[in-house]
Protein backbone atom coordinates (compact mmCIF):
# COMPACT_ATOMS: atom_id res chain seq x y z
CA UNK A 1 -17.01 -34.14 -111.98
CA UNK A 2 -19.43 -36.94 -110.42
CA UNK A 3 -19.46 -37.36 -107.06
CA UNK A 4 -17.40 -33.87 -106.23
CA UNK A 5 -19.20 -30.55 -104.73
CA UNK A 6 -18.37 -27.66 -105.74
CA UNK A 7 -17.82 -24.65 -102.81
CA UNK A 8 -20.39 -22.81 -101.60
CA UNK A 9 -20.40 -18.81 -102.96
CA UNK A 10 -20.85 -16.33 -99.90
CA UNK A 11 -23.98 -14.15 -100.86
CA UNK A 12 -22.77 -11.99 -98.39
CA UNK A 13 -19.62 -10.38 -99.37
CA UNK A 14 -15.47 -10.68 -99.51
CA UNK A 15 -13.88 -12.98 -97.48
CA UNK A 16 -11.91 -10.99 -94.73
CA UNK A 17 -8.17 -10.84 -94.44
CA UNK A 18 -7.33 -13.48 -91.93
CA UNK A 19 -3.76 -12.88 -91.96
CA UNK A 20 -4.25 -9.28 -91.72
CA UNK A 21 -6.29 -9.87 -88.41
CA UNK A 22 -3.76 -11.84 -86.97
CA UNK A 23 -1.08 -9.81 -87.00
CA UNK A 24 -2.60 -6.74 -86.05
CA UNK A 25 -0.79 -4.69 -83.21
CA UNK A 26 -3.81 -4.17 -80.79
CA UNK A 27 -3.89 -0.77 -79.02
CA UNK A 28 -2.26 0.36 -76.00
CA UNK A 29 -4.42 1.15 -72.66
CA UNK A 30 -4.54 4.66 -72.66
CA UNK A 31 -2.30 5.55 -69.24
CA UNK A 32 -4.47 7.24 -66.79
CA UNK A 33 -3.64 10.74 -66.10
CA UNK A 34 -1.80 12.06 -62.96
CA UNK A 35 -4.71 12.56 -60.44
CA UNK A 36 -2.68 16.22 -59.48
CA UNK A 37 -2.53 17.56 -63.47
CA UNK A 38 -3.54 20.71 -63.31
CA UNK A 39 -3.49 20.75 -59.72
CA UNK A 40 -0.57 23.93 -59.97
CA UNK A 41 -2.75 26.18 -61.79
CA UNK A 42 -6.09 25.37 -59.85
CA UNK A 43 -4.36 25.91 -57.04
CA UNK A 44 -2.98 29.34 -58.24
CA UNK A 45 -6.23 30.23 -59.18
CA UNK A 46 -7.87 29.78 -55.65
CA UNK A 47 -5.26 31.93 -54.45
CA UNK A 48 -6.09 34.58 -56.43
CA UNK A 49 -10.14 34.31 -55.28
CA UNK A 50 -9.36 33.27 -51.60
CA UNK A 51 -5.75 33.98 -50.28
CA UNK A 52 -7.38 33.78 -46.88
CA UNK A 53 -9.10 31.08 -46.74
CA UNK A 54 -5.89 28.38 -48.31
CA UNK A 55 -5.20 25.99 -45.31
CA UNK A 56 -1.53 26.67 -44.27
CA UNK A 57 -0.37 23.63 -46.59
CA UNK A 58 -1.29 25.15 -49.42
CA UNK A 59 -0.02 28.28 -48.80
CA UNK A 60 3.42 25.99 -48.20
CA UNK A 61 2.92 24.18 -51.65
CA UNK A 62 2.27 27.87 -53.45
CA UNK A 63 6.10 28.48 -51.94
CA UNK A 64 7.41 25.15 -52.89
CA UNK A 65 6.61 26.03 -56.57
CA UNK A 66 9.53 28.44 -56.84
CA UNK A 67 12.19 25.58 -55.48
CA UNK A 68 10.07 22.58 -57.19
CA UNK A 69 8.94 23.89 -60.75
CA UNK A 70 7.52 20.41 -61.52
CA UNK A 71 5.58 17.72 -59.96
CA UNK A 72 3.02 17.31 -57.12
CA UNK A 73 4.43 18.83 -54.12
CA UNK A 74 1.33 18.45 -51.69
CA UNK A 75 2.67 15.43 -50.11
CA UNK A 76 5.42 17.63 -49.16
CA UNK A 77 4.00 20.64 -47.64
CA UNK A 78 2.33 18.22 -45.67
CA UNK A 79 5.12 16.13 -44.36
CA UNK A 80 7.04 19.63 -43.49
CA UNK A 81 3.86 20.89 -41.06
CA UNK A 82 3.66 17.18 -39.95
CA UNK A 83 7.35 16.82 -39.05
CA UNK A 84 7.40 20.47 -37.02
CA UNK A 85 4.17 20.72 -36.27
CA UNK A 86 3.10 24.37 -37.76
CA UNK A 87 3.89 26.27 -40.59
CA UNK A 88 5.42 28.63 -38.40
CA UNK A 89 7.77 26.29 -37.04
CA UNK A 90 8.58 25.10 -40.38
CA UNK A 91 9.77 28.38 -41.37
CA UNK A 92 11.81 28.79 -37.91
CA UNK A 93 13.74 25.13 -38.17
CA UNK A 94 17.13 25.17 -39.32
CA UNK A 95 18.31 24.60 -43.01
CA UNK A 96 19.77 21.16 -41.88
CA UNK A 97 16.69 20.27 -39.73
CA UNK A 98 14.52 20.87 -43.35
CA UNK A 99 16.83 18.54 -45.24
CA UNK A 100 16.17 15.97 -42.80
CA UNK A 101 12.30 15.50 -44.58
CA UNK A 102 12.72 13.44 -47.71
CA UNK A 103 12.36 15.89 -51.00
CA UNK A 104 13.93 18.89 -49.33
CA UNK A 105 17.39 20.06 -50.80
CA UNK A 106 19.36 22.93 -50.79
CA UNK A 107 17.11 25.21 -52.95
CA UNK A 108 13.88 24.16 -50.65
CA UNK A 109 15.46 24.72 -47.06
CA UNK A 110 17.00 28.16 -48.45
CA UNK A 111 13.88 29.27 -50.18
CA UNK A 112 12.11 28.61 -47.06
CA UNK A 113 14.60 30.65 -44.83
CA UNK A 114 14.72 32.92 -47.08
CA UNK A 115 10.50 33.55 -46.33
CA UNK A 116 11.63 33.52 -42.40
CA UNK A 117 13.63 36.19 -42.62
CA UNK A 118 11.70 38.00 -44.50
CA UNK A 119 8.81 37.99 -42.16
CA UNK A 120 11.34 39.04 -39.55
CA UNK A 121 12.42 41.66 -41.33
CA UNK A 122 8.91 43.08 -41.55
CA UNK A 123 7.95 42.54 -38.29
CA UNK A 124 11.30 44.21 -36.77
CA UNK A 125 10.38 47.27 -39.49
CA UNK A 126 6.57 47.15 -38.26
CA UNK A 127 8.12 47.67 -34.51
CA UNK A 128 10.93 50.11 -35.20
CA UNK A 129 8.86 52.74 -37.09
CA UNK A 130 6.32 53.68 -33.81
CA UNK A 131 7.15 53.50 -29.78
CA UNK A 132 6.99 50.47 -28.34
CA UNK A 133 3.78 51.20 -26.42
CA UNK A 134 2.08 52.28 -29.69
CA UNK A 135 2.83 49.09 -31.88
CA UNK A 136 2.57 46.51 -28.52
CA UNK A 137 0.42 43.38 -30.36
CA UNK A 138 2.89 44.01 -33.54
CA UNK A 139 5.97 43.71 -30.65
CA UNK A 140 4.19 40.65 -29.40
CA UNK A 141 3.66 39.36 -32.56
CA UNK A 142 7.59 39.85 -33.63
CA UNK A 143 9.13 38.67 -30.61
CA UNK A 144 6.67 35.49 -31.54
CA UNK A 145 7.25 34.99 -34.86
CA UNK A 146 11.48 35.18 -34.09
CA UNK A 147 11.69 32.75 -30.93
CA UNK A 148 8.60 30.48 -30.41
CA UNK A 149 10.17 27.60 -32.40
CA UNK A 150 13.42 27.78 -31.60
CA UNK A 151 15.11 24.47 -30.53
CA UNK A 152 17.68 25.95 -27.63
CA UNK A 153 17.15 28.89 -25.30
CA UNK A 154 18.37 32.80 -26.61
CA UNK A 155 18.50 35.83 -24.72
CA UNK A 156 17.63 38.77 -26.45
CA UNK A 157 17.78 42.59 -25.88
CA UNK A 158 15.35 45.34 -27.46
CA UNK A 159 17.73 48.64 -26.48
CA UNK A 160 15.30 52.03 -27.25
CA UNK A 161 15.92 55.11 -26.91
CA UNK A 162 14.33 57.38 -25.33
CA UNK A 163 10.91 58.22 -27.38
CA UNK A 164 10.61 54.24 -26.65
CA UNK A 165 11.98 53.36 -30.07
CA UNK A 166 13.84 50.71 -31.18
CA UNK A 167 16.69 51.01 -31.73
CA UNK A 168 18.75 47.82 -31.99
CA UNK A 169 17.67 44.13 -31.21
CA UNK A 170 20.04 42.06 -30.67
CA UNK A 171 20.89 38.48 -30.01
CA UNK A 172 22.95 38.61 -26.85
CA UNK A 173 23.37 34.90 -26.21
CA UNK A 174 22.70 31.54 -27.16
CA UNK A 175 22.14 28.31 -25.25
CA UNK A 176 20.69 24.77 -24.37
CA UNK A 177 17.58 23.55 -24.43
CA UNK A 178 16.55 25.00 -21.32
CA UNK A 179 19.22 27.86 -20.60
CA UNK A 180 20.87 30.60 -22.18
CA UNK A 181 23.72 32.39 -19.22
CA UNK A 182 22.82 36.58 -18.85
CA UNK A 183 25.28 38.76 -17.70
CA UNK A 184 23.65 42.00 -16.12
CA UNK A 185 26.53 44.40 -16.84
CA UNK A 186 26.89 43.58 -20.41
CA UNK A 187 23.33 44.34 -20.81
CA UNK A 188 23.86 47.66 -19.45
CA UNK A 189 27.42 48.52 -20.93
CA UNK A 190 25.43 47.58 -24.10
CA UNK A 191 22.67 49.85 -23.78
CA UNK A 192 24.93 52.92 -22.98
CA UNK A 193 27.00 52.27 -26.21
CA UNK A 194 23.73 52.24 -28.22
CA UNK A 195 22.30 55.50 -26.03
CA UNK A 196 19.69 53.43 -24.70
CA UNK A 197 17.78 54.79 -21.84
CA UNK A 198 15.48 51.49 -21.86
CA UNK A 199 15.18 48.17 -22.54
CA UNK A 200 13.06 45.01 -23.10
CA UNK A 201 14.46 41.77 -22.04
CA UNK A 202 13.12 38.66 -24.25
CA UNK A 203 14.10 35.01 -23.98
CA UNK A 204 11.81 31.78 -24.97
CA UNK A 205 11.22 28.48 -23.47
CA UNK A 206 11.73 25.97 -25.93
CA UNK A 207 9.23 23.96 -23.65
CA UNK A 208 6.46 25.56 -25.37
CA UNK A 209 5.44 27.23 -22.12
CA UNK A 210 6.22 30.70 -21.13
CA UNK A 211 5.53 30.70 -17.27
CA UNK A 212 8.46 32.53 -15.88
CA UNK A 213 11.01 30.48 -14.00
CA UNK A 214 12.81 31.23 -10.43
CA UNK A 215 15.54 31.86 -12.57
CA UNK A 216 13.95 34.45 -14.61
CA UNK A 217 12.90 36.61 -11.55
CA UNK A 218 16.01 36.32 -10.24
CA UNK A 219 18.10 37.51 -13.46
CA UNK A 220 15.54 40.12 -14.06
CA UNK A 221 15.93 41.84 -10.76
CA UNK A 222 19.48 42.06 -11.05
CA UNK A 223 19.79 43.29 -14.67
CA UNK A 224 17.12 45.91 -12.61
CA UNK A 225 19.78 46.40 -10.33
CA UNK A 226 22.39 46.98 -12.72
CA UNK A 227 21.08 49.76 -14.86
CA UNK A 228 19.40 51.68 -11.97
CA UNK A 229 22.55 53.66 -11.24
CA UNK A 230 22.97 54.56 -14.86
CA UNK A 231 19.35 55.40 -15.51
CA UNK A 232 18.61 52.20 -17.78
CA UNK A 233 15.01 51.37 -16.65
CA UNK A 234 13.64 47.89 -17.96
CA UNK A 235 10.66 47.91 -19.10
CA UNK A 236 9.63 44.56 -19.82
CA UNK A 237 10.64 40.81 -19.76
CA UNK A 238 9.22 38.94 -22.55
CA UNK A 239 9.03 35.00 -22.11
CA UNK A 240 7.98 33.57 -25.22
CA UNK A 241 6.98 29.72 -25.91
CA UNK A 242 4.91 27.99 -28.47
CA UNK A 243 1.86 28.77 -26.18
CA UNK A 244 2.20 32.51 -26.24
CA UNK A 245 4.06 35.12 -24.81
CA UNK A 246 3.86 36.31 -20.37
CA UNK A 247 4.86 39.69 -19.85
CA UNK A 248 7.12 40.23 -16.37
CA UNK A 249 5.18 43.70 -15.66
CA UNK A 250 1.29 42.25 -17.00
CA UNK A 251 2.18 39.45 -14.15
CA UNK A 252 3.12 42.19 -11.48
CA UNK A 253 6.88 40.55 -11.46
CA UNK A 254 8.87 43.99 -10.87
């Protein structure tokens, strides 16, 4: 027709689909990845190389897998060694003092105890196979390892026999924070039941510090006293505290 103009062709090809464009359902952001994927099995595989050379809160998250089979559990291990200090005195708090760090149950605090006692158990079989004198650091070490982080005062008594062998240690009391009561003749009426010619006295200082008290002279002397009649020599007093262990006799006290 006059006066109309007809629509320009496109040289260049089909129109596109406009509705089609519309409605299209863009993409989803791909979610970044965990920054601790794979984090387990790198881990693992460090231990393998280097057991040694793990810092102690890696050794604690290579336990925590067995309780926690999923999940990052760093953040964890960390807040256990921050909260008592160590990873040995994680090990030595009490099942209800673990549960007191958010993400620690019943299967954590127990697995962990369960690695305490182990360790004691060793240790104790370490000391009880040779004499005393023999396996000394390994003594040191045990007595350590059992009563450096405890919260309240124990007295305990290594009875041996008379190669200097142990033969029974045993808790004899329990206390407060800064006193656990000893009564001489129960030491000694203990030892003779066992047939203990000898014994080592250990308590700790849940101070941290093992500098023997006034008290701890005097109680020594007189559990002296009380076995010298019936030929039960002591031969040591152990004091142990976070900052290591005095010895009564390396001191000259008796």
């Amino acid at each position: 027709m006059r006066g109309m103009v007809a629509p320009r062709e496109l040289a260049e090809g089909p129109q596109p689909d406009l509705w089609s464009a519309a409605t299209r359902t863009p993409k989803p952001a791909k979610t970044p990845k965990p920054h601790y994927l794979g984090h387990r099995d790198r881990l693992r595989d460090r231990a393998a190389a280097t057991l040694d050379a793990l810092p102690d809160y890696e050794l604690l998250e290579l336990h925590l897998f067995r309780a926690i089979p999923r999940g990052d559990v760093k953040p964890l291990a960390k807040a256990l060694i921050a909260r008592f200090g160590s990873l040995a005195a994680v090990l030595a708090a009490s099942q209800a003092e673990l549960k007191t760090v958010a993400g620690v149950g019943e299967a954590v605090a127990r697995d962990l105890k369960l690695l305490h006692q182990t360790a004691l158990r060793v240790g104790r079989e370490a000391v009880g196979r040779r004499t005393v004198i023999t396996s000394w650091s390994q003594l040191l070490a045990y007595v350590k390892l059992a009563l450096a982080h405890e919260p309240r005062e124990q007295f305990r008594v290594l009875f041996l026999d008379k190669k200097n062998q142990l033969i029974a240690d045993e808790l004899m009391n329990r206390g407060t924070v800064d006193h656990a009561p000893v009564y001489p003749r129960e030491v000694v009426r203990r030892a003779l039941e066992l047939s203990s010619s000898a014994v080592i006295l250990v308590h700790n200082h849940p101070s941290g510090d093992p500098t023997p008290s006034a008290a701890d002279i005097q109680m020594t002397r007189e559990v002296v006293e009380a076995g010298r009649p019936l030929r039960v020599a002591v031969h040591d007093h152990l004091v142990v505290g976070r900052d290591g262990v005095a010895s009564f006799r390396a001191l000259g006290l008796f």
